[in-house]
Protein backbone atom coordinates (compact mmCIF):
# COMPACT_ATOMS: atom_id res chain seq x y z
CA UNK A 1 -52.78 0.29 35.22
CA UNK A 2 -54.90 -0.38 32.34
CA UNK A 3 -58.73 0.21 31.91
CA UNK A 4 -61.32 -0.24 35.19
CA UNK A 5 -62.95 -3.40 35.28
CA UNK A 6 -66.38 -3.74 34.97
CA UNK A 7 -69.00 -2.32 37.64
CA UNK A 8 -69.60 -5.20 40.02
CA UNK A 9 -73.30 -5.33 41.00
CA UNK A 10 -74.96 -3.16 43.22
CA UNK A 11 -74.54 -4.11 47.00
CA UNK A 12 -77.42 -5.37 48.72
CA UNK A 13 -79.31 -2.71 50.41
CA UNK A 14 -78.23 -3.05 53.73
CA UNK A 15 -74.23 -2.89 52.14
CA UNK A 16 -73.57 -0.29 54.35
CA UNK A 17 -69.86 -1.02 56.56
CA UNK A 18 -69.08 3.04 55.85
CA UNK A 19 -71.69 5.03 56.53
CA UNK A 20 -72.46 5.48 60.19
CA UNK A 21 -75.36 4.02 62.34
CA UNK A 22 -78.64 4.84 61.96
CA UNK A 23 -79.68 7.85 63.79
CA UNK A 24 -76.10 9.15 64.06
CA UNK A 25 -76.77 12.56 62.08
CA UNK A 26 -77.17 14.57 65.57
CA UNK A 27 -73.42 13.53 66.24
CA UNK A 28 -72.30 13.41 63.29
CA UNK A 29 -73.87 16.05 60.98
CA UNK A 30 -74.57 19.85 60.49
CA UNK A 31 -76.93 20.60 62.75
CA UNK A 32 -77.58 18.49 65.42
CA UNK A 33 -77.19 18.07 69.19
CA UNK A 34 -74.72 15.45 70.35
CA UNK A 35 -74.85 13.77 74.17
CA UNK A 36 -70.60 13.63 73.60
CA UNK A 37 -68.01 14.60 71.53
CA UNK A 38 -69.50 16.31 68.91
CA UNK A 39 -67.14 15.81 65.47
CA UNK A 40 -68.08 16.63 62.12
CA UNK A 41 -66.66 18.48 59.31
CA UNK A 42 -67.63 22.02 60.81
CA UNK A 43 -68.14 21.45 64.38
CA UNK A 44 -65.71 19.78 66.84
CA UNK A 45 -66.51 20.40 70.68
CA UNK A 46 -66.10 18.06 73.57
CA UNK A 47 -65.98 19.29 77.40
CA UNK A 48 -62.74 17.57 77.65
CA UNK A 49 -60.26 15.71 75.42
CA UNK A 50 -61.77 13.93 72.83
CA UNK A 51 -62.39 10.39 72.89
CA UNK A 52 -60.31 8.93 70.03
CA UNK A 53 -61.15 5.43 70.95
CA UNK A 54 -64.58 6.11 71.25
CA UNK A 55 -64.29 8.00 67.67
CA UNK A 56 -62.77 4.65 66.10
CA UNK A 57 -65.81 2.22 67.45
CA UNK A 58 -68.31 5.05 66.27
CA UNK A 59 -67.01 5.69 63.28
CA UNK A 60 -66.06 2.06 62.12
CA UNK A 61 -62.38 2.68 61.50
CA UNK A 62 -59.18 0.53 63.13
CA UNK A 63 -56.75 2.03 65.21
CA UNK A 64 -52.96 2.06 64.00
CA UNK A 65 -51.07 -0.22 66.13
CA UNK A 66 -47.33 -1.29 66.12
CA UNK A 67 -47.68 -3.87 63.92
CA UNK A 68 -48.83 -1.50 60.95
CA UNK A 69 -46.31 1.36 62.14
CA UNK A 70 -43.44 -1.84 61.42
CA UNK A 71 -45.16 -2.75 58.43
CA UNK A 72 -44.96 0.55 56.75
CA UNK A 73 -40.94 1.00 57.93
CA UNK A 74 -40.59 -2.30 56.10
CA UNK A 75 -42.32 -1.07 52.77
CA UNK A 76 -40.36 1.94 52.76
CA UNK A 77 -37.53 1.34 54.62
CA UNK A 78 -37.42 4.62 56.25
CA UNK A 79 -38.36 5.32 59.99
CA UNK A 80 -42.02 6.11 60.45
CA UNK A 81 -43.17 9.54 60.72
CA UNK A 82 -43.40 11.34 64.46
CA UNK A 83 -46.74 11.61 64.02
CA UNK A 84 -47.12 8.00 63.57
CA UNK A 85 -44.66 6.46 66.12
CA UNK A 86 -46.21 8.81 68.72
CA UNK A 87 -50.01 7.97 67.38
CA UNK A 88 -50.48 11.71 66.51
CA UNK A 89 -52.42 9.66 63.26
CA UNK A 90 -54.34 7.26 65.07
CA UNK A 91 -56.59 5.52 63.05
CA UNK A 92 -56.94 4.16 59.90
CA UNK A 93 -59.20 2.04 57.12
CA UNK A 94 -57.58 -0.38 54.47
CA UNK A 95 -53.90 0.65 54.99
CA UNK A 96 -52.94 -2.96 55.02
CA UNK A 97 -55.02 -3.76 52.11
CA UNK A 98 -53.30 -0.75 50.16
CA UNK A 99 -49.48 -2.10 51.55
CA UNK A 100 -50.45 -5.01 50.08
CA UNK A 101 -51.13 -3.69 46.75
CA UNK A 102 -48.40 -1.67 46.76
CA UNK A 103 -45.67 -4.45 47.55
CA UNK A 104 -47.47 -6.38 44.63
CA UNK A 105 -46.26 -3.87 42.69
CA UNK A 106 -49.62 -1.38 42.20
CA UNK A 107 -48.91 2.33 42.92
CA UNK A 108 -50.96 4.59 44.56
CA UNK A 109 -52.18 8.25 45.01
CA UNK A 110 -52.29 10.60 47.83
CA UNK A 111 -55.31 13.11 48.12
CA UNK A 112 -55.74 15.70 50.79
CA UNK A 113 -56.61 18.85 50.75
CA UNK A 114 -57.90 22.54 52.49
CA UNK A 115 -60.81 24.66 53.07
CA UNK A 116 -59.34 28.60 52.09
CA UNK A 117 -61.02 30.53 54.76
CA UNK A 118 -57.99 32.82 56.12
CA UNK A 119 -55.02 34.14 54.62
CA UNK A 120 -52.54 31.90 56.02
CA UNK A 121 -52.41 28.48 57.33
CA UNK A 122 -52.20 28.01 61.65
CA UNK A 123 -49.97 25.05 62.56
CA UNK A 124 -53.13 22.87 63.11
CA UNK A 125 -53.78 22.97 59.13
CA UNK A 126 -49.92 22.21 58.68
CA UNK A 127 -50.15 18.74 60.11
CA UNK A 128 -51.62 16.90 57.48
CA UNK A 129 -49.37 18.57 55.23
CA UNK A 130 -46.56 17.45 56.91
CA UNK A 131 -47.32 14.22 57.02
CA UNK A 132 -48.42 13.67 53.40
CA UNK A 133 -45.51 15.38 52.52
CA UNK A 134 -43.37 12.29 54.33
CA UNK A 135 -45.74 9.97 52.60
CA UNK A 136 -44.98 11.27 49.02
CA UNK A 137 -41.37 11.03 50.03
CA UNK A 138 -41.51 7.24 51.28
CA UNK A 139 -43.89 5.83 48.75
CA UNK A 140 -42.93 8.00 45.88
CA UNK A 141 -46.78 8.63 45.50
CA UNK A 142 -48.10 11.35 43.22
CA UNK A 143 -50.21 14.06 45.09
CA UNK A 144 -53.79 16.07 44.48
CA UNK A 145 -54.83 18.75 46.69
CA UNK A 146 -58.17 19.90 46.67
CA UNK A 147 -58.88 23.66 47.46
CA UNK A 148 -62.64 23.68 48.14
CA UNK A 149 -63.35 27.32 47.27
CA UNK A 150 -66.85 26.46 46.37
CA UNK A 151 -67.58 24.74 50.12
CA UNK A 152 -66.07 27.24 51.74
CA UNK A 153 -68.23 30.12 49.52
CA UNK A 154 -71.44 27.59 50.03
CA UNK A 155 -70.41 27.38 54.26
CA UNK A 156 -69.61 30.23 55.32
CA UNK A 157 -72.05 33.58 54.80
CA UNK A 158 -69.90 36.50 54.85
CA UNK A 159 -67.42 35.02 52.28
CA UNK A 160 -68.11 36.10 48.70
CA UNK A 161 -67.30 33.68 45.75
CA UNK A 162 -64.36 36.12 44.64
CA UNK A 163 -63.11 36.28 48.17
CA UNK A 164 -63.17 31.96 48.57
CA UNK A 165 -61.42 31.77 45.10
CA UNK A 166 -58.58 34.28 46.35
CA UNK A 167 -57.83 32.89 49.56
CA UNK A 168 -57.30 29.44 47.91
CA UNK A 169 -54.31 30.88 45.69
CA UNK A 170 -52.72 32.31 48.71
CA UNK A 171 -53.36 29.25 50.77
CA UNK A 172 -51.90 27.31 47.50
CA UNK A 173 -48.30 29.34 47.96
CA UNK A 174 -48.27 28.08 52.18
CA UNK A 175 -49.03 24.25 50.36
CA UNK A 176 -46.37 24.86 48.45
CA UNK A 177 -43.69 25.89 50.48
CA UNK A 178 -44.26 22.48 52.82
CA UNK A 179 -41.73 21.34 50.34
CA UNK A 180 -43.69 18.75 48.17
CA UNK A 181 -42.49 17.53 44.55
CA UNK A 182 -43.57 19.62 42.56
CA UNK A 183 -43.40 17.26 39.29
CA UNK A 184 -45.71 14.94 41.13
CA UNK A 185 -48.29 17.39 42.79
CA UNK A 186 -51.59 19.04 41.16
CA UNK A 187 -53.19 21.66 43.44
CA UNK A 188 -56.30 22.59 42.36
CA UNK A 189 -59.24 24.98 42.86
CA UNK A 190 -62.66 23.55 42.37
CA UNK A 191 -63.95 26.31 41.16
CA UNK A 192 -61.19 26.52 38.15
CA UNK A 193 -61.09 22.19 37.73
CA UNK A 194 -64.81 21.37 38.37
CA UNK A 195 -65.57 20.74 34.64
CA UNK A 196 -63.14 17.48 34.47
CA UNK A 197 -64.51 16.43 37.33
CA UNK A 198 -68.06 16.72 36.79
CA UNK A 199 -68.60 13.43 35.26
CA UNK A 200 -67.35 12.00 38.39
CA UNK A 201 -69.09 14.06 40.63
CA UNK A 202 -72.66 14.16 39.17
CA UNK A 203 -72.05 10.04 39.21
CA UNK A 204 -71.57 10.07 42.79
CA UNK A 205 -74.71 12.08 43.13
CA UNK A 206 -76.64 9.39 41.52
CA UNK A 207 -75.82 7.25 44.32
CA UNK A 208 -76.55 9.12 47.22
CA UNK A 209 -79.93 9.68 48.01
CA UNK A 210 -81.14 13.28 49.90
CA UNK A 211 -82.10 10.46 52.92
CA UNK A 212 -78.86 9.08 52.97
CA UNK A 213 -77.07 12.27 52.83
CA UNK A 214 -79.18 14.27 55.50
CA UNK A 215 -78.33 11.16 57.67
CA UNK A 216 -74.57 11.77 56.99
CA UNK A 217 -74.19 15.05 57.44
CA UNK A 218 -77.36 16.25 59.39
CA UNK A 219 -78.51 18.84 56.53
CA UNK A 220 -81.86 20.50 57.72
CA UNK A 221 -84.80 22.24 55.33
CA UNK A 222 -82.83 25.90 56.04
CA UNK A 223 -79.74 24.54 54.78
CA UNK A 224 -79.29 25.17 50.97
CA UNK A 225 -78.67 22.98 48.06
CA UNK A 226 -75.06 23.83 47.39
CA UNK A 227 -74.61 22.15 50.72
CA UNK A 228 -76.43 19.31 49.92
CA UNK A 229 -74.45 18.27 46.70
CA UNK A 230 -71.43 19.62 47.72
CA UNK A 231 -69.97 16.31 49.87
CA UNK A 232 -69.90 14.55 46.00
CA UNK A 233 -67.60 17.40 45.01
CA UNK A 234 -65.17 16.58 47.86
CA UNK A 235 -65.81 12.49 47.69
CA UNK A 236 -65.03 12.58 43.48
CA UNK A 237 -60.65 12.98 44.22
CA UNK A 238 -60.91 9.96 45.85
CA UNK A 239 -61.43 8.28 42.28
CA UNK A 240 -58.59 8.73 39.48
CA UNK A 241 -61.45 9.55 36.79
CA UNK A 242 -61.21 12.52 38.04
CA UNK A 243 -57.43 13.34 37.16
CA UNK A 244 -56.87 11.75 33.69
CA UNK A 245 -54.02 14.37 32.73
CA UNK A 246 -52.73 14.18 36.53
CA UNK A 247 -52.51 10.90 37.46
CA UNK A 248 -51.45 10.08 33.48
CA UNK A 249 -54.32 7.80 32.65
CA UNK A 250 -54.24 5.34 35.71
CA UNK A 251 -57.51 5.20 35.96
CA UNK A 252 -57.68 2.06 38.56
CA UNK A 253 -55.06 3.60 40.53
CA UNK A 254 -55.85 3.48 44.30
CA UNK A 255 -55.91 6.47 47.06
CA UNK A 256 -54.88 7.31 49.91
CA UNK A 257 -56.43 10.14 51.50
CA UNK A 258 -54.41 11.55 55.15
CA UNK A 259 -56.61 13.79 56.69
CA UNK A 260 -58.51 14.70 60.19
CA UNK A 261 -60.98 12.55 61.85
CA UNK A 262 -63.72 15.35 61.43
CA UNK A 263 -63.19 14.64 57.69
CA UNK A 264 -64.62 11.12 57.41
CA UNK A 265 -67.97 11.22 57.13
CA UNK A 266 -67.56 12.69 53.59
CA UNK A 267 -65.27 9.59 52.94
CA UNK A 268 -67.56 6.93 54.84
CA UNK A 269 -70.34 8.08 52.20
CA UNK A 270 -67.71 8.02 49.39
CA UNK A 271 -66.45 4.29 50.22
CA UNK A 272 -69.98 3.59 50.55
CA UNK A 273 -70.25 4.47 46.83
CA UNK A 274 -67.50 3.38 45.39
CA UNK A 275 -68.33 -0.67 44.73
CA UNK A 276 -71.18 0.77 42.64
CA UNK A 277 -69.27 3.04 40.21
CA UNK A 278 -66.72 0.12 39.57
CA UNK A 279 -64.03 2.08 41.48
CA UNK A 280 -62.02 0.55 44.82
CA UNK A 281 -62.42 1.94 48.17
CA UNK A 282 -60.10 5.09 49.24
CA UNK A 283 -57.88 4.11 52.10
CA UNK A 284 -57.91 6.78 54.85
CA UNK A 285 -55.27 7.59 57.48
CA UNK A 286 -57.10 9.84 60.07
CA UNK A 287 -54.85 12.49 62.36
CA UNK A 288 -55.85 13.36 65.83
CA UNK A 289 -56.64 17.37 66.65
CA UNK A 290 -54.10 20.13 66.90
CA UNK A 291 -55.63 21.39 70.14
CA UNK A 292 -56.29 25.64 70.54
CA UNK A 293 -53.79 27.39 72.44
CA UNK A 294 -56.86 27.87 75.16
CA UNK A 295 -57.00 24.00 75.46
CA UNK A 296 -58.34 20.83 74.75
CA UNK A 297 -61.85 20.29 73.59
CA UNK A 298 -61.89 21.27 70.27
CA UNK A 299 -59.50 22.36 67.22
CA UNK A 300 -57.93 25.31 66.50
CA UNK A 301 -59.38 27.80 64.64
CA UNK A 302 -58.40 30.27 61.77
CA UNK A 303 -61.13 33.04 62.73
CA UNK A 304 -59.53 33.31 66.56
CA UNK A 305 -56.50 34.88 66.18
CA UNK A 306 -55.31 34.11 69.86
CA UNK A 307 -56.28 30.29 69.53
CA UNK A 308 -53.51 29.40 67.06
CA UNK A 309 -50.18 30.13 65.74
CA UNK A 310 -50.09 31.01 62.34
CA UNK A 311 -47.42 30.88 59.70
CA UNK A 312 -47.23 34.30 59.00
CA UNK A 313 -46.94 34.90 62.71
CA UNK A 314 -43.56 37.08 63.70
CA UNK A 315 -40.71 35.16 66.64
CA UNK A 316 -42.29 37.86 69.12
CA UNK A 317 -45.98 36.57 68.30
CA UNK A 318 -45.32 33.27 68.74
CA UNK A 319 -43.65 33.90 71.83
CA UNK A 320 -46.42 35.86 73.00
CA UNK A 321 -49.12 33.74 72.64
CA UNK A 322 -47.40 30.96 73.86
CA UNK A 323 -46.85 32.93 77.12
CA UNK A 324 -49.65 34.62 77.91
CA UNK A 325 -52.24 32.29 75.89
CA UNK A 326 -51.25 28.38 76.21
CA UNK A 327 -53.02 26.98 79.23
CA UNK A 328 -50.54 24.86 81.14
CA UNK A 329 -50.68 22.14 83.51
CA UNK A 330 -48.65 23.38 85.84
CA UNK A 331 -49.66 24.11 89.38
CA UNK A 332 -50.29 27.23 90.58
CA UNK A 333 -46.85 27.69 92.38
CA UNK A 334 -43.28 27.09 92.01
CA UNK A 335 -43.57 24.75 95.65
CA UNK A 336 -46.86 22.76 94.67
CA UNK A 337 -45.48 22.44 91.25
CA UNK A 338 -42.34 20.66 92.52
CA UNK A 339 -44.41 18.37 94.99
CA UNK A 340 -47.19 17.20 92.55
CA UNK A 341 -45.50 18.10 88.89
CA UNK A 342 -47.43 19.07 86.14
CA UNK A 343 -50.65 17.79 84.58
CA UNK A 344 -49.87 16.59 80.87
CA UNK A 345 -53.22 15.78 79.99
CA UNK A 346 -53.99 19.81 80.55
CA UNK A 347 -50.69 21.19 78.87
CA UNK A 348 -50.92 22.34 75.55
CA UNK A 349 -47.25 23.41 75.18
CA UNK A 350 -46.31 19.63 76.36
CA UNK A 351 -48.82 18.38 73.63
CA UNK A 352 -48.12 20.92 70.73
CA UNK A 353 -44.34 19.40 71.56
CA UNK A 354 -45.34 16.41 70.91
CA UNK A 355 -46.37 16.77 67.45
CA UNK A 356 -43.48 19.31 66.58
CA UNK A 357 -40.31 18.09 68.47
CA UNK A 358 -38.71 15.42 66.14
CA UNK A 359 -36.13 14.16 69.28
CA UNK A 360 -38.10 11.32 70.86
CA UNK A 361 -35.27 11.42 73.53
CA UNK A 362 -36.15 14.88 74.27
CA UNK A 363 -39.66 14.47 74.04
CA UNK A 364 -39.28 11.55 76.95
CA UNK A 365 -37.16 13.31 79.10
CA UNK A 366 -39.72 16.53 79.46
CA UNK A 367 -42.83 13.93 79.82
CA UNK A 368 -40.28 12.85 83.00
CA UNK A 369 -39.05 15.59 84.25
CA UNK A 370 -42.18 18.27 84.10
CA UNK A 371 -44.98 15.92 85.21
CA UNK A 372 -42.23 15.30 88.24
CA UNK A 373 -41.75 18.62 88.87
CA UNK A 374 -38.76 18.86 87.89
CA UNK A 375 -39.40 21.09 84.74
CA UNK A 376 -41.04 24.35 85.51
CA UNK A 377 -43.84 25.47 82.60
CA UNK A 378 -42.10 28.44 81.57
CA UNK A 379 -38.90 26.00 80.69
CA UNK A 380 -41.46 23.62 78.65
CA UNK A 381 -43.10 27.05 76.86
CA UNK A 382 -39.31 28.13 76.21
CA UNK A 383 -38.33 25.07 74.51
CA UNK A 384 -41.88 25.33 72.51
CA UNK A 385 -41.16 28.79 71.42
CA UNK A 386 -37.55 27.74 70.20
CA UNK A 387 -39.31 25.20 68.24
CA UNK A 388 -42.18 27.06 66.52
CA UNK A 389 -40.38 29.97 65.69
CA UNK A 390 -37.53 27.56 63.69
CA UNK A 391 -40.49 25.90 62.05
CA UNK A 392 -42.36 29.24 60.90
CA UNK A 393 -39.03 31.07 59.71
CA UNK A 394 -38.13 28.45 57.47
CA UNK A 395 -41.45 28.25 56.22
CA UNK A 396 -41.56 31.91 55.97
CA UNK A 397 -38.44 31.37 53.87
CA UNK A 398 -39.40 29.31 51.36
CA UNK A 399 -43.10 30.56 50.45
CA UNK A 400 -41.12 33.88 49.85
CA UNK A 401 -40.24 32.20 46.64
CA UNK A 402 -43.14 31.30 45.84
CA UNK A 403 -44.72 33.69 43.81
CA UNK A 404 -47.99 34.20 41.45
CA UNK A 405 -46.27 32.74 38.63
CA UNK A 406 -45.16 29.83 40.17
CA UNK A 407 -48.81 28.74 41.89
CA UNK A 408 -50.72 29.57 38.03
């Protein structure tokens, strides 16, 4: 790719397109008090399902439409994704711009990454996963993953360094097993990688004043200072001077970063920056929420073992929880249910099918038949078990071969 070019100037002073409107920290930080959907990267609450359109318009982004979903199956010429014929990833900024690079000819990297806080991964955490694992496939894209030990350690108060640093390796052998190539994938732990990224980092810092980042991410006087440098950390994958082993010297090499909605503010600061350390702008592809088992409303959660399925979890756990935990939509008996039919908006087992079942077909005819009444809920949580417990056994399968040896 050959070196960078030159640093353009410095944008004017009002050059802000990615960072979000003034007064916005209270929705869209730490700390503060929202009047709707509150998402951020540590809090996502809403009374009912989150606004996605209301998401895009506050957060500046585009929405994926058909014309992009075509686009991309003529790049590649493979189908698109599930998650992106069914709008599971909804949203999007400078995917067009990247296809267009791409078809001239200029490759690109993926970057995504997870937060080790638990043992195992839950199903929610395996979505982007999935679907940068399909991107890899269809772009032949090399991949970094970004275990942010230190954030989590920095976050969270009753997690010891040690403890943040282990969790990553383990949560390293679940990325693993979602099957990516391994020849073109570096998975790394900040706390072991930090010193080649530095340079990159502490020039990001330079940019962002404390102003501009307590306006991002709401940080208040309690809050310490790891916090406050910590979104550079998580901003400096997005450039390739981080990786110059990894990525094999491309050092103007675009990315592509697939991740959850709640993630962009750290990437609306880092496009924000990017003009003025001579770097291009990340393109994002932003996924909607894998909804608890308890509802809509928020995002599952690894510290509630009943709100998610996990990968670790056994056939009779999954079925379990789906029974007894996933609130359905259903009506409250068999005769109402087959005069009014069910209530998709309020059925997680309908909507956790939707990301998970690959047969559209299938998919359509349960939409039909159970929000006719034709489908009782325990026949939709049936299928759903069948489903999940395919999906976590083969998983199970191959991270058994994945051992120390193989994630050092």
């Amino acid at each position: 790719d050959g070196a960078a070019p030159p640093p353009p100037p410095p944008p004017p002073a009002d050059d802000d397109d990615d960072l979000p409107p003034a007064g916005d920290a209270a929705a869209n930080g730490h700390g503060g008090k929202a009047t709707a959907d509150v998402v951020n990267p540590w809090t996502v609450e809403s009374d009912g399902a989150i606004d996605y359109d209301r998401l895009i318009v506050k957060f500046g982004s585009q929405g994926i439409d058909e014309d992009l979903v075509a686009r991309i199956e003529r790049v590649t010429g493979r189908p698109a994704h599930p998650f992106l014929r069914r709008r599971l990833f909804f949203s999007h900024r400078d995917m067009h711009q990247l296809l267009d690079l791409y078809e001239s000819g200029t490759k690109f990297y993926l970057y995504t990454g997870r937060g080790p806080s638990s043992d195992a991964l839950h199903m929610g955490h395996m979505v982007p996963f999935l679907f940068t694992k399909y991107l890899q496939e269809v772009f032949d894209a090399p991949l970094v993953v970004q275990l942010t030990d230190d954030e989590k350690f920095l976050f969270k108060p009753q997690l010891t360094l040690e403890e943040c640093h282990r969790l990553g390796y383990e949560n390293a052998k679940d990325i693993i097993a979602v099957g990516f190539d391994p020849q073109k994938t570096f998975i790394f732990s900040d706390i072991d990688y930090i010193q080649h990224m530095y340079p990159t980092v502490v020039k990001i810092q330079k940019c962002v004043t404390f102003s501009q980042c307590r306006g991002i991410f709401g940080f208040g006087d309690s809050d310490n200072i790891g916090k406050q440098a910590f979104p550079a950390v998580q901003a400096a994958p997005s450039f390739p001077s981080a990786f110059p082993v990894p990525l094999q010297g491309g050092q103007n090499m675009p990315c592509l970063i697939p991740c959850a909605i709640d993630q962009d503010a750290y990437f609306r600061m880092t496009r924000d920056v990017a003009p003025r350390l001579g770097f291009r702008k990340p393109a994002l592809i932003h996924s909607k929420f894998f909804p608890p088992l308890q509802g809509r409303g928020g995002k599952m959660s690894a510290s509630t073992a009943n709100s998610a399925i996990f990968v670790t979890d056994t056939p009779k756990q999954i079925k379990n929880k789906i029974n007894k935990h996933a609130v359905s939509g259903g009506q409250e008996t068999v005769e109402l249910h087959r005069k009014l039919g069910a209530n998709l908006d309020e059925d997680v087992p309908y909507e956790y099918l939707s990301f998970f079942l690959d047969d559209d077909e299938e998919l359509e005819r349960i939409r039909v038949e159970y929000s006719a009444g034709r489908m009782l809920t325990g026949e939709v949580k049936k299928r759903l078990i069948e489903v999940l417990t395919g999906m976590v056994s083969a998983h199970q399968e191959r991270r058994a071969q994945v051992t120390d040896e193989v994630v050092r």
